[in-house]
Protein backbone atom coordinates (compact mmCIF):
# COMPACT_ATOMS: atom_id res chain seq x y z
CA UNK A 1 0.00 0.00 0.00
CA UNK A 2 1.06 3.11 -1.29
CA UNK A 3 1.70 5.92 1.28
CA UNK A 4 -0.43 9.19 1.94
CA UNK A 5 1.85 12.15 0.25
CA UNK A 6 1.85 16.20 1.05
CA UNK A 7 2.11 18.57 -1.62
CA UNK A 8 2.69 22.21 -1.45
CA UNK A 9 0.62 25.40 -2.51
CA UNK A 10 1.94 28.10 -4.58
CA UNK A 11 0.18 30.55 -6.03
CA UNK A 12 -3.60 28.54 -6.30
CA UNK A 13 -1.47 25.54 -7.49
CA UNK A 14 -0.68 22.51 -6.06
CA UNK A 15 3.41 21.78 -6.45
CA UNK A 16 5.59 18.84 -5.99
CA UNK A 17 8.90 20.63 -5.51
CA UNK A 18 11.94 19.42 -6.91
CA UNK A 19 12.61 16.76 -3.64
CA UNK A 20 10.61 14.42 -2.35
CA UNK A 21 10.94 13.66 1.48
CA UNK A 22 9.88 10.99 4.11
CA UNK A 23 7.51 11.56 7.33
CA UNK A 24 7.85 9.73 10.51
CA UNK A 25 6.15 8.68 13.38
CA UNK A 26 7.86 9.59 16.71
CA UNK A 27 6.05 6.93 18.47
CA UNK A 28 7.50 4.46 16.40
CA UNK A 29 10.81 5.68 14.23
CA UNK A 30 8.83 4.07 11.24
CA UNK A 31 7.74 6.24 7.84
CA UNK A 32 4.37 7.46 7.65
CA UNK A 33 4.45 9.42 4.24
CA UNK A 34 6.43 11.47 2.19
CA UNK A 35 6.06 15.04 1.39
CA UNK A 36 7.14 17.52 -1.72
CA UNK A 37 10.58 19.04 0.12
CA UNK A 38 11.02 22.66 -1.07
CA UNK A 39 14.42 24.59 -1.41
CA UNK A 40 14.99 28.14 -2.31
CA UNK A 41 13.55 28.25 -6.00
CA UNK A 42 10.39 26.92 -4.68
CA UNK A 43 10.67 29.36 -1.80
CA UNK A 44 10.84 32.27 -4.72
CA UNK A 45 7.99 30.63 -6.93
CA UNK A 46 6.36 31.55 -3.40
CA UNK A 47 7.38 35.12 -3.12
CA UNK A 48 6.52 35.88 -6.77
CA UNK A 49 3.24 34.68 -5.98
CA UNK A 50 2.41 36.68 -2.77
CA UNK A 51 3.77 39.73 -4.69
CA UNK A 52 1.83 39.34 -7.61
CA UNK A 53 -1.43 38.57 -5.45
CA UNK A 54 -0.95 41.66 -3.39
CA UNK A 55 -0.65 43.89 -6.46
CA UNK A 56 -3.08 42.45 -8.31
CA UNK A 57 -6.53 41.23 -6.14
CA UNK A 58 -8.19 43.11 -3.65
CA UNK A 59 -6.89 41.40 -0.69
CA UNK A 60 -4.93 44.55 0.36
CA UNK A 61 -7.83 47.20 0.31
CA UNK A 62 -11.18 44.61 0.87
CA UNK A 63 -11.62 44.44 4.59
CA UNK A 64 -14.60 42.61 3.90
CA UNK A 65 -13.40 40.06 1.95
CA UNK A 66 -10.42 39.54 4.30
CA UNK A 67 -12.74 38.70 6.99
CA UNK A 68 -14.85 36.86 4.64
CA UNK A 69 -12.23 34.50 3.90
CA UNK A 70 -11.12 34.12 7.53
CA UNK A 71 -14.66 33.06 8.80
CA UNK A 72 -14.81 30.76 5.80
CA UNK A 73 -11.38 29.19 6.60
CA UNK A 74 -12.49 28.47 9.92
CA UNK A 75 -15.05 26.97 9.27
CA UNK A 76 -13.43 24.70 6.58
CA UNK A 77 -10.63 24.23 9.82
CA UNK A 78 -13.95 23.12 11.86
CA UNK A 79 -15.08 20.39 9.61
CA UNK A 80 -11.90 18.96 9.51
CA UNK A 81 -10.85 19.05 12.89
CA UNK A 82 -10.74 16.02 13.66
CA UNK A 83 -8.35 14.49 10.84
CA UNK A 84 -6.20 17.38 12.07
CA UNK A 85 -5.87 15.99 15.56
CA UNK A 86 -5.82 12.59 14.21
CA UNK A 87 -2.51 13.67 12.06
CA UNK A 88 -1.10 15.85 14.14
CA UNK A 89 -0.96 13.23 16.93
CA UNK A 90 0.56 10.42 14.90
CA UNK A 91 2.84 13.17 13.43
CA UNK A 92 4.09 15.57 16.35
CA UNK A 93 3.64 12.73 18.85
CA UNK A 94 1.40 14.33 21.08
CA UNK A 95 -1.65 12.99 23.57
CA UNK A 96 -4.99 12.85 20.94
CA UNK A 97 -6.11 15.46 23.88
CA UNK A 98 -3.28 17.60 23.60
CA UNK A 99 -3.26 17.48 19.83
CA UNK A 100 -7.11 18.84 20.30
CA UNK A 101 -6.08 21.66 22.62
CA UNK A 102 -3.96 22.90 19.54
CA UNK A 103 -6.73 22.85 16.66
CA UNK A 104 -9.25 24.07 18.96
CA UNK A 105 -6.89 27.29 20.15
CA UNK A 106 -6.25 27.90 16.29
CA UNK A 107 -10.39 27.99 15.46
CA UNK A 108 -10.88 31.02 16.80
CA UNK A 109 -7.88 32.77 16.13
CA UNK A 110 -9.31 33.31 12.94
CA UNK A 111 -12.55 34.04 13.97
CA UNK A 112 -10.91 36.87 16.28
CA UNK A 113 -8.61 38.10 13.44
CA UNK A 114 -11.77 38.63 10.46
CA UNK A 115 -13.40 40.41 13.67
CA UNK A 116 -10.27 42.64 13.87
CA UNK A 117 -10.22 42.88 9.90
CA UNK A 118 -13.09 45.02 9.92
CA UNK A 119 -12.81 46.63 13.46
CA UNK A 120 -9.27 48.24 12.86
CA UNK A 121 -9.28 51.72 12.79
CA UNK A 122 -6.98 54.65 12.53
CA UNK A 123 -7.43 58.09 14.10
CA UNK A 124 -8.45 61.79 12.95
CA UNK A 125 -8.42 65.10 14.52
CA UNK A 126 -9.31 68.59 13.96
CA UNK A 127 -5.80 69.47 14.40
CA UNK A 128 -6.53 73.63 13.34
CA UNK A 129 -9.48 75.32 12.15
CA UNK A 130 -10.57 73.53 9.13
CA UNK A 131 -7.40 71.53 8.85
CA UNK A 132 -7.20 67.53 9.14
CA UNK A 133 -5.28 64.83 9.72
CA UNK A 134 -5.86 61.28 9.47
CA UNK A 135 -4.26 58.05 9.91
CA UNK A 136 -4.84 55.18 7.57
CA UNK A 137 -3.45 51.46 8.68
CA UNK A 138 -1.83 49.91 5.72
CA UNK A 139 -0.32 46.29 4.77
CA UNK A 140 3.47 46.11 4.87
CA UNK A 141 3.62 44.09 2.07
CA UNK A 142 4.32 40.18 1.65
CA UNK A 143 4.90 38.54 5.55
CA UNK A 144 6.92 35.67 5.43
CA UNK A 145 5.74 33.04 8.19
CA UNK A 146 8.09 30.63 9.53
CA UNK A 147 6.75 27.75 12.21
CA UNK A 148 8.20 26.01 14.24
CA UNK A 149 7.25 21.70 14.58
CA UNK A 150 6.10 21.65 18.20
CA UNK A 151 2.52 23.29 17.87
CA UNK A 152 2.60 23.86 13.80
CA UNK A 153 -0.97 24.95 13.54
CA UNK A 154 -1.74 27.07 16.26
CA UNK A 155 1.82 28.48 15.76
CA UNK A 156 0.83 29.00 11.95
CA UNK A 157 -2.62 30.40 12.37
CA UNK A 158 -0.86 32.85 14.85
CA UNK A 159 1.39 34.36 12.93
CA UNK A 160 -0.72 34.09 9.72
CA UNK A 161 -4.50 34.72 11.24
CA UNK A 162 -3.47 38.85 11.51
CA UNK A 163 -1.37 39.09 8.70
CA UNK A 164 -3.81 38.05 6.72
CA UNK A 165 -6.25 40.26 8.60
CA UNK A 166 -3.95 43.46 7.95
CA UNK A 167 -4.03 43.29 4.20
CA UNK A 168 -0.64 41.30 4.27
CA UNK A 169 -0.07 38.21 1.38
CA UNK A 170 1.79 35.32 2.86
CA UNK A 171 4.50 32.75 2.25
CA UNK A 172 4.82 30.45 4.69
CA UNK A 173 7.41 27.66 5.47
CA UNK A 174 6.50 24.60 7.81
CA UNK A 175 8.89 22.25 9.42
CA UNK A 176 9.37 18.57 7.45
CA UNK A 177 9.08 17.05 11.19
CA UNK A 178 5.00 17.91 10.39
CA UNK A 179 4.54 17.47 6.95
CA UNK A 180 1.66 15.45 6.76
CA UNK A 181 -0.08 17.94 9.00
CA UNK A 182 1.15 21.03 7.24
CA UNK A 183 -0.35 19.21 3.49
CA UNK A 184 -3.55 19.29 5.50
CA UNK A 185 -3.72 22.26 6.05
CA UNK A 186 -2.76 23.39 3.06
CA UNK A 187 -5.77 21.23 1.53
CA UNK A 188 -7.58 23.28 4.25
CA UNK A 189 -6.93 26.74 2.89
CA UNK A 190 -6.93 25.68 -0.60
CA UNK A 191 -10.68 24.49 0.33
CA UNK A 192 -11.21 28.48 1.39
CA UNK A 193 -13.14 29.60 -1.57
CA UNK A 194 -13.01 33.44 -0.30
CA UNK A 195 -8.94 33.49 -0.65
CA UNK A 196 -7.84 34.46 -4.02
CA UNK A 197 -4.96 32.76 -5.29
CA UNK A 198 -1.61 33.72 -4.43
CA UNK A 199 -2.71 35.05 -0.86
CA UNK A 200 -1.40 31.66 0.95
CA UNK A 201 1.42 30.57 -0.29
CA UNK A 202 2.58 27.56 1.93
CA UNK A 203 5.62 24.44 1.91
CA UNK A 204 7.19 22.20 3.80
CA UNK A 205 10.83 22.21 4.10
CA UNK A 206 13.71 19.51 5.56
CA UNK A 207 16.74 21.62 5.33
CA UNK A 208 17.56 24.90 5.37
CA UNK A 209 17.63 27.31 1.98
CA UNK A 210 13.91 28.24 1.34
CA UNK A 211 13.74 29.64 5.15
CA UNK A 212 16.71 31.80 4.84
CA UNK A 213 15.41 33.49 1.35
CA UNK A 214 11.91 34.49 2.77
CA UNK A 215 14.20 36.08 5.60
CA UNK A 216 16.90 37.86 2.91
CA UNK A 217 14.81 38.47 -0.20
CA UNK A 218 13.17 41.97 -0.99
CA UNK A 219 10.26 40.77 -2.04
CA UNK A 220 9.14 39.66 1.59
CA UNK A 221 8.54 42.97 3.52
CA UNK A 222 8.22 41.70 7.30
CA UNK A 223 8.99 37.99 9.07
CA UNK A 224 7.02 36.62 11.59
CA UNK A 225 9.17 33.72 13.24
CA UNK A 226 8.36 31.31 16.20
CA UNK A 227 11.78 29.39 17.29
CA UNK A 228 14.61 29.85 19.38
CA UNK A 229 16.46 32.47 20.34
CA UNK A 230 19.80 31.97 18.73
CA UNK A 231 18.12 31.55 15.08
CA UNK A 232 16.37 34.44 16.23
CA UNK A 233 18.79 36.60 16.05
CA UNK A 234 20.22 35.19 13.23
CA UNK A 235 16.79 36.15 11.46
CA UNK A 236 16.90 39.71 12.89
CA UNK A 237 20.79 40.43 11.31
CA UNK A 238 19.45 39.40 8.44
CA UNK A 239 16.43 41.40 8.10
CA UNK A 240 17.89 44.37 9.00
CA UNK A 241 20.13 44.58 5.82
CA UNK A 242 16.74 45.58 4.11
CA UNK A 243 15.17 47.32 7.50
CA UNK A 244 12.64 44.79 7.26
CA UNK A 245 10.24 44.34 10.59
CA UNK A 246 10.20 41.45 12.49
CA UNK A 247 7.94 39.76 14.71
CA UNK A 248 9.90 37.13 16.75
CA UNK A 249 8.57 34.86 19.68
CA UNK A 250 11.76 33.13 20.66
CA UNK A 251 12.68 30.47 23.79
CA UNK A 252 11.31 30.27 27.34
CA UNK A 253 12.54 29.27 30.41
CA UNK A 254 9.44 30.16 32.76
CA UNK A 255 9.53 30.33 36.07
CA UNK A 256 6.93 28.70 38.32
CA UNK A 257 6.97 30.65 41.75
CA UNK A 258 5.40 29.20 44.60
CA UNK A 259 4.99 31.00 47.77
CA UNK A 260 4.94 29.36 51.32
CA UNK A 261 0.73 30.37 51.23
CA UNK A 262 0.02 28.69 47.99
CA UNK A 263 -2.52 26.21 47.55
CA UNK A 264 -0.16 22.54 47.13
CA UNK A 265 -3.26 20.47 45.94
CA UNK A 266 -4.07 22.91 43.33
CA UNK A 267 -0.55 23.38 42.47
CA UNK A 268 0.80 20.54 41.92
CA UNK A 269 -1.27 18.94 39.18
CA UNK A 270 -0.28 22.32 37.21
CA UNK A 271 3.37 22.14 37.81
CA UNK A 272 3.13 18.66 36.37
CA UNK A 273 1.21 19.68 33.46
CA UNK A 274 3.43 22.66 33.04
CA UNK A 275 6.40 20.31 31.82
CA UNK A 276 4.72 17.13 30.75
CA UNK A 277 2.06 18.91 28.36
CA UNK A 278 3.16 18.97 24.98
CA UNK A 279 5.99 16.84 26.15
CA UNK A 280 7.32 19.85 27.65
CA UNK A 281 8.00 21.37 23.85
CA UNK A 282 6.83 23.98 24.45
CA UNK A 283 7.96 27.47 24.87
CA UNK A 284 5.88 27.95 27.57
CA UNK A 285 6.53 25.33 29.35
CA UNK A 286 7.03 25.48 33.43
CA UNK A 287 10.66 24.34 33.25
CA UNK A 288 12.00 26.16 36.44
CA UNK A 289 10.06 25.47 39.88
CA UNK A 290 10.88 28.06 42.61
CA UNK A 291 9.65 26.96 46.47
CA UNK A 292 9.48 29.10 49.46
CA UNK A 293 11.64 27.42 51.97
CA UNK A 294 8.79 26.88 54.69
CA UNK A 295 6.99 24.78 51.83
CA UNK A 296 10.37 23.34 49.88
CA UNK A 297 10.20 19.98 51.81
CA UNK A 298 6.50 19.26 51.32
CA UNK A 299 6.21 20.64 47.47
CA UNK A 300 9.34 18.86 46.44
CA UNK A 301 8.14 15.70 48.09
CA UNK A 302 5.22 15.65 46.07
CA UNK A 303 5.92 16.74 42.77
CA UNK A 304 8.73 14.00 42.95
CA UNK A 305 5.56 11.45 43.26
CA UNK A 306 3.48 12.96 40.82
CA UNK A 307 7.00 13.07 37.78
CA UNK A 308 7.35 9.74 38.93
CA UNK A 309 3.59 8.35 38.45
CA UNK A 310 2.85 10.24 34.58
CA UNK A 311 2.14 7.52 32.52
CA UNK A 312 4.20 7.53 29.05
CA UNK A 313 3.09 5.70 26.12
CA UNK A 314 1.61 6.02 22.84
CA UNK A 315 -1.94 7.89 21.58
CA UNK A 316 -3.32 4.05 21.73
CA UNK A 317 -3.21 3.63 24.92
CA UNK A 318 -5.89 5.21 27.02
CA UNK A 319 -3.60 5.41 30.41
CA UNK A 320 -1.07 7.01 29.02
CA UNK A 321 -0.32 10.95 29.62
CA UNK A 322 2.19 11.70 27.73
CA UNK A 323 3.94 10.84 24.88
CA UNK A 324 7.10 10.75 22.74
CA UNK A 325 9.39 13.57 21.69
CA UNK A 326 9.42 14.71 18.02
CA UNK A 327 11.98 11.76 17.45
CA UNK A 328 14.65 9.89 18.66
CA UNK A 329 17.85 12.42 18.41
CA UNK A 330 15.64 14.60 20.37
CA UNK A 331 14.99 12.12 23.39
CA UNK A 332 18.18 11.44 23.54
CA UNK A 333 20.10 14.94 23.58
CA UNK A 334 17.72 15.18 26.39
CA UNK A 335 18.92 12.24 28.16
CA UNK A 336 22.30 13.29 27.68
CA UNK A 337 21.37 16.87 29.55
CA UNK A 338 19.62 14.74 32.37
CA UNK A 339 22.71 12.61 32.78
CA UNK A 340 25.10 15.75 32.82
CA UNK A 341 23.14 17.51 35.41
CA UNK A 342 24.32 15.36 38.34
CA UNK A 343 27.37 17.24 38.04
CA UNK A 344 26.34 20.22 39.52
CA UNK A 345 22.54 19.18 40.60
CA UNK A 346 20.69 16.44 42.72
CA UNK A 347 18.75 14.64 39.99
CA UNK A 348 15.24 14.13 42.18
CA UNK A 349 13.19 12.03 39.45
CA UNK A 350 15.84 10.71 36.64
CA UNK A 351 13.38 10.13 34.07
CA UNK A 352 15.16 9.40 30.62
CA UNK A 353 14.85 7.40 27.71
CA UNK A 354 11.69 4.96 28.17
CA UNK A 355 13.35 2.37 26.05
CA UNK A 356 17.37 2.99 25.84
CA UNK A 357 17.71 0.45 22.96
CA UNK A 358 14.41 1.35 20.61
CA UNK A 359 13.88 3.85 17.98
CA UNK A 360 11.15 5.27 19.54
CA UNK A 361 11.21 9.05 20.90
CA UNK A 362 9.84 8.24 24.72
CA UNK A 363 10.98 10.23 27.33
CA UNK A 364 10.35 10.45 30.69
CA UNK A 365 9.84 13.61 32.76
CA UNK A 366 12.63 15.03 35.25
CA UNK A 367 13.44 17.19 37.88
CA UNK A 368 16.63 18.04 39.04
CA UNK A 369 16.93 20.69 41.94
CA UNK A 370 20.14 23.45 41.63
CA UNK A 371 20.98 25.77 44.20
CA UNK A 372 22.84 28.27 41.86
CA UNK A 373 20.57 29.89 38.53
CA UNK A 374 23.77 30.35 36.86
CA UNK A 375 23.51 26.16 36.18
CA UNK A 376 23.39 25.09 33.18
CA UNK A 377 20.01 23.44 33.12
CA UNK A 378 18.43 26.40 34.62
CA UNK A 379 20.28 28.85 31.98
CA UNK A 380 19.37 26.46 28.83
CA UNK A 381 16.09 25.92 27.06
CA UNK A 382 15.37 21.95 27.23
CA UNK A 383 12.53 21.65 25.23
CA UNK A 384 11.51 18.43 26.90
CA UNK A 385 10.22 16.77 30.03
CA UNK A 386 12.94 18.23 32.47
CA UNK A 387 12.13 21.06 35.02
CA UNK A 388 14.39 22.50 37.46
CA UNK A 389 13.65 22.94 41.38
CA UNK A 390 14.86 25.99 43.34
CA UNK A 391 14.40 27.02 46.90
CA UNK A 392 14.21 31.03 47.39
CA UNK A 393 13.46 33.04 50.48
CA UNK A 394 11.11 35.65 50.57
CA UNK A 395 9.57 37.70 47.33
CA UNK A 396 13.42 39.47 46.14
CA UNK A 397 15.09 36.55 46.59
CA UNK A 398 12.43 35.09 44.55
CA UNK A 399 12.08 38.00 41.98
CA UNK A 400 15.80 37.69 41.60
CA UNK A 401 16.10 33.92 40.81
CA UNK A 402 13.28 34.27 38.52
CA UNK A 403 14.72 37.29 36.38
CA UNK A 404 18.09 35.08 36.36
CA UNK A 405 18.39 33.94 32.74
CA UNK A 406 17.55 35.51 29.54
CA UNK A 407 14.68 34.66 28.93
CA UNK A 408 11.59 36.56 29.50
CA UNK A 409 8.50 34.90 27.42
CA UNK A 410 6.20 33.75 30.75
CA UNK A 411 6.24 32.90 34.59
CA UNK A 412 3.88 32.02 36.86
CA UNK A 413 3.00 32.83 40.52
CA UNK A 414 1.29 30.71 43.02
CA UNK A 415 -0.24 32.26 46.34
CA UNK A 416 -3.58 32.51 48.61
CA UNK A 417 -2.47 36.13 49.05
CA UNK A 418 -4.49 38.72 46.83
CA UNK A 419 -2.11 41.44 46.86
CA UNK A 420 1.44 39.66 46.02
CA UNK A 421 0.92 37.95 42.69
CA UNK A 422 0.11 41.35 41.53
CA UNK A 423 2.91 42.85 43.08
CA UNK A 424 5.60 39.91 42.38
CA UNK A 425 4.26 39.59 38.66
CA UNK A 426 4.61 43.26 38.15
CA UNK A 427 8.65 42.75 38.79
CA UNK A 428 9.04 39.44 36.90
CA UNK A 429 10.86 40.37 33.48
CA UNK A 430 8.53 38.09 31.31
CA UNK A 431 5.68 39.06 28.81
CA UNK A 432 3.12 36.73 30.38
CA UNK A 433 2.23 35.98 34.32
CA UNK A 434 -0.21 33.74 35.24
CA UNK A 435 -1.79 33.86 39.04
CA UNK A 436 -2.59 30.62 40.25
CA UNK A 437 -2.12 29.07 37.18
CA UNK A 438 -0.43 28.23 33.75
CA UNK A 439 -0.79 28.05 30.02
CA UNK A 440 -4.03 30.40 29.61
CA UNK A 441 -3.64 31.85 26.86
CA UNK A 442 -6.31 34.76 25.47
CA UNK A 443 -6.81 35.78 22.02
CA UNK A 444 -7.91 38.93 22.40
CA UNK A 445 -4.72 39.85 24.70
CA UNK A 446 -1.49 40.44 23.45
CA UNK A 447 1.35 37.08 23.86
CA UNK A 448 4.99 37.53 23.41
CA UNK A 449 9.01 37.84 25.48
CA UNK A 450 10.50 40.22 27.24
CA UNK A 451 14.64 40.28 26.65
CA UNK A 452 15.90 37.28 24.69
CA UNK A 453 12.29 36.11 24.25
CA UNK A 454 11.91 37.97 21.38
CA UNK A 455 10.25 41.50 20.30
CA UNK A 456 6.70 42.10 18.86
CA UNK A 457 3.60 40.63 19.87
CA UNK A 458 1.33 38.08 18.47
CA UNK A 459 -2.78 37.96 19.78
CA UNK A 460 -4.54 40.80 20.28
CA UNK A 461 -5.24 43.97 18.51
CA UNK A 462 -1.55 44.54 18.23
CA UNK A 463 -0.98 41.68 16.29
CA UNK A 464 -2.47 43.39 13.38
CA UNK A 465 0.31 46.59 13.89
CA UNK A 466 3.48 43.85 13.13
CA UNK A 467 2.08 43.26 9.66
CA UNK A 468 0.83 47.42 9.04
CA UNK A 469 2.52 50.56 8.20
CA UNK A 470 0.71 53.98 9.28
CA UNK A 471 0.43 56.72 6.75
CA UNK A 472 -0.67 60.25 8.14
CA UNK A 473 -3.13 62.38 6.11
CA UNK A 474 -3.10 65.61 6.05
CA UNK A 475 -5.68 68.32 4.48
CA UNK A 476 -5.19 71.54 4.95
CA UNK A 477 -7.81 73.83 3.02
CA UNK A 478 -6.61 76.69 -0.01
């Protein structure tokens, strides 16, 4: 039997690209499918395209039609949401629930983003007697899109939903580790009757020349990237050799702070979910527990029994909670960091590689508790299973552990206290703090990192601003 295979989708056209590569299942190391594998003249087939639709349709100046076409791709999202999940769990690797938590955030992203299509608004004043001035929100231009494999569709619809919504064409690269998903949801928005061709350009690539042309070439006018830092920055050199904006959500290292007056039973199902969701890839994940030292004994007692009882295993089995890693190299890098941590750490719950001698990606969580944030484990982006735990005393020592790495995308603070979240989470150096809790995220607020966690922000109504330009009117009567 032959196996499924993911195209591409260039200007209204289906395309093959001139490689062919193979998908795999993390659960299993086996192949799954193969995919069209684009390099850099597919990548400026793309461009052409998104420059030639934004010239040439209405996209840029039809507010109406923009949101039009965003309802209607929801809705073609909605009836297919469940071959999405089914995919993107067999793909990505993650729980069939967690998998659903990711189509059913990216929904109504663009049913948020056609509202703010025809909300968006500029300003005008009187400024003298019978003189005006107005300000008109404009597309930038072409946005090139570039997602990352751990949450491909929310991440996509995230960076795409306002781009789209500002006027913006698109090209947009997806990571080969998803490519089965990605072809879906290209089939999706190909389905999207409303989007003249062109608008959504979209393809899947292993290696690494289509992503860096989108970044270099002039006919992209802003990037919208989800990774880590150090490409990050890579991406931001780059751009600026054409002063080209950029709208980067890069790594996390976010701190969970738990005061001595917190609630334990409701905090430590969270703090387990915090680094076990997703597999812990996730940028947001809870990788860095902070204790008060009246509650260290009792908190670190029992998150070492919950680590140790999450159930690891494949979407099949019903019992399981969480499952592989995107493949193997990946589960075993972060075994290696595990391992290498006893140097300088106590290792509390030494999870590691489920089966040392398979080809499966299984990994099982860990915690490891540091004294110093200046170790490595604390000071490194995982992007697995592993969290860090760190005793503090009193709200400085606390605000100063958890500003102690570059990072800045999120934190969290845990007390029964109604006054010192606020007050805490007003001196944390992160873009998001949750009270009480973790991983809420809102579309209609704004989501991105303080310091190394990147610049710009994606959600909200200033999503749309990343992908606009402002032109001032002025009319002054003769």
């Amino acid at each position: 039997m032959s196996l499924p295979h993911a195209r591409n989708l260039v200007g209204g056209r289906w395309s093959d690209g001139r490689a062919t590569g193979t998908a795999h299942a993390p659960a299993t190391g086996r192949a799954i499918g193969t995919f069209a594998d684009a390099d850099a003249a597919d990548a400026r087939d793309a461009v052409d395209a998104a420059r030639r639709a934004f010239r040439d349709t209405a996209w840029a100046h039809d507010r109406h039609l923009r949101a039009r076409a965003l309802l209607e791709l929801a809705d073609r999202m909605s009836a297919r949401r469940d071959e999405l999940v089914r995919l993107l769990s067999r793909e990505n690797g993650k729980r069939p629930g967690d998998a659903a938590m990711e189509v059913d955030a990216a929904i109504p992203k663009l049913r948020y983003n056609a509202a703010l299509a025809l909300t968006d608004t500029g300003r005008a004043a009187e400024t003298s007697p019978h003189s005006y001035s107005m300000t008109l929100h404009q597309p930038v231009g072409v946005a090139a899109v570039i997602v990352p494999w751990n949450s491909p569709v929310v991440l996509a619809v995230r960076s795409f939903a306002p781009a789209l919504a500002a006027g913006c064409t698109v090209v947009m690269k997806m990571p080969a580790e998803t490519a089965l998903t990605n072809g879906l949801l290209y089939e999706i928005i190909a389905e999207t009757a409303a989007l003249p061709a062109g608008v959504v350009n979209a393809f899947t690539e292993s290696g690494n020349d289509a992503a860096p042309l989108l970044v270099a070439d002039p006919g992209t006018d802003v990037v919208s990237y989800t990774g880590s830092t150090a490409v990050g920055r890579v991406i931001m050199a780059e751009a600026a050799r054409h002063l080209k904006g950029c709208s980067l959500e890069l790594g996390g290292k976010s701190p969970m702070v738990v005061f001595d007056d917190a609630d334990l039973d409701a905090a430590v199902p969270v703090l387990t979910a915090a680094v076990t969701t997703f597999s812990g890839q996730f940028c947001m994940a809870g990788s860095r527990v902070l204790v008060q030292r009246a509650v260290a004994d009792e908190l670190r007692a029992r998150l070492v029994a919950s680590l140790e009882a999450v159930p690891v295993g494949p979407d099949a089995d019903p019992e399981a909670a969480m499952g592989p890693v995107i493949d193997r190299a990946q589960a075993v890098r972060i075994d290696r960091l595990v391992a290498e941590s006893a140097a300088y750490g106590r290792v509390l719950v030494r999870g590691g590689l489920l089966n040392p001698g398979g080809d499966d990606a299984y990994v099982r969580p860990s915690l490891v508790e540091v004294d110093d944030p200046a170790a490595p484990l604390v000071q490194r982006e995982v992007f697995g299973p592993v969290a860090t735990f760190e005793v503090f005393d009193g709200e400085d020592d606390a605000v100063r552990r958890a500003n102690a790495t570059e990072y800045g995308l999120a934190a969290s603070v845990w007390s029964r206290d109604v006054d010192r979240p606020l007050r805490v989470g007003r001196r944390i150096d992160a873009g998001t703090v949750w009270i009480n809790d973790w991983g809420v995220i809102r579309d209609q607020f704004e989501e991105g990192g303080f310091k190394q966690s990147g610049l710009g922000r994606l959600n909200g109504p200033r999503a749309l601003a990343e992908f606009q330009e402002i032109k001032h009117l002025v009319h002054t009567p003769r």
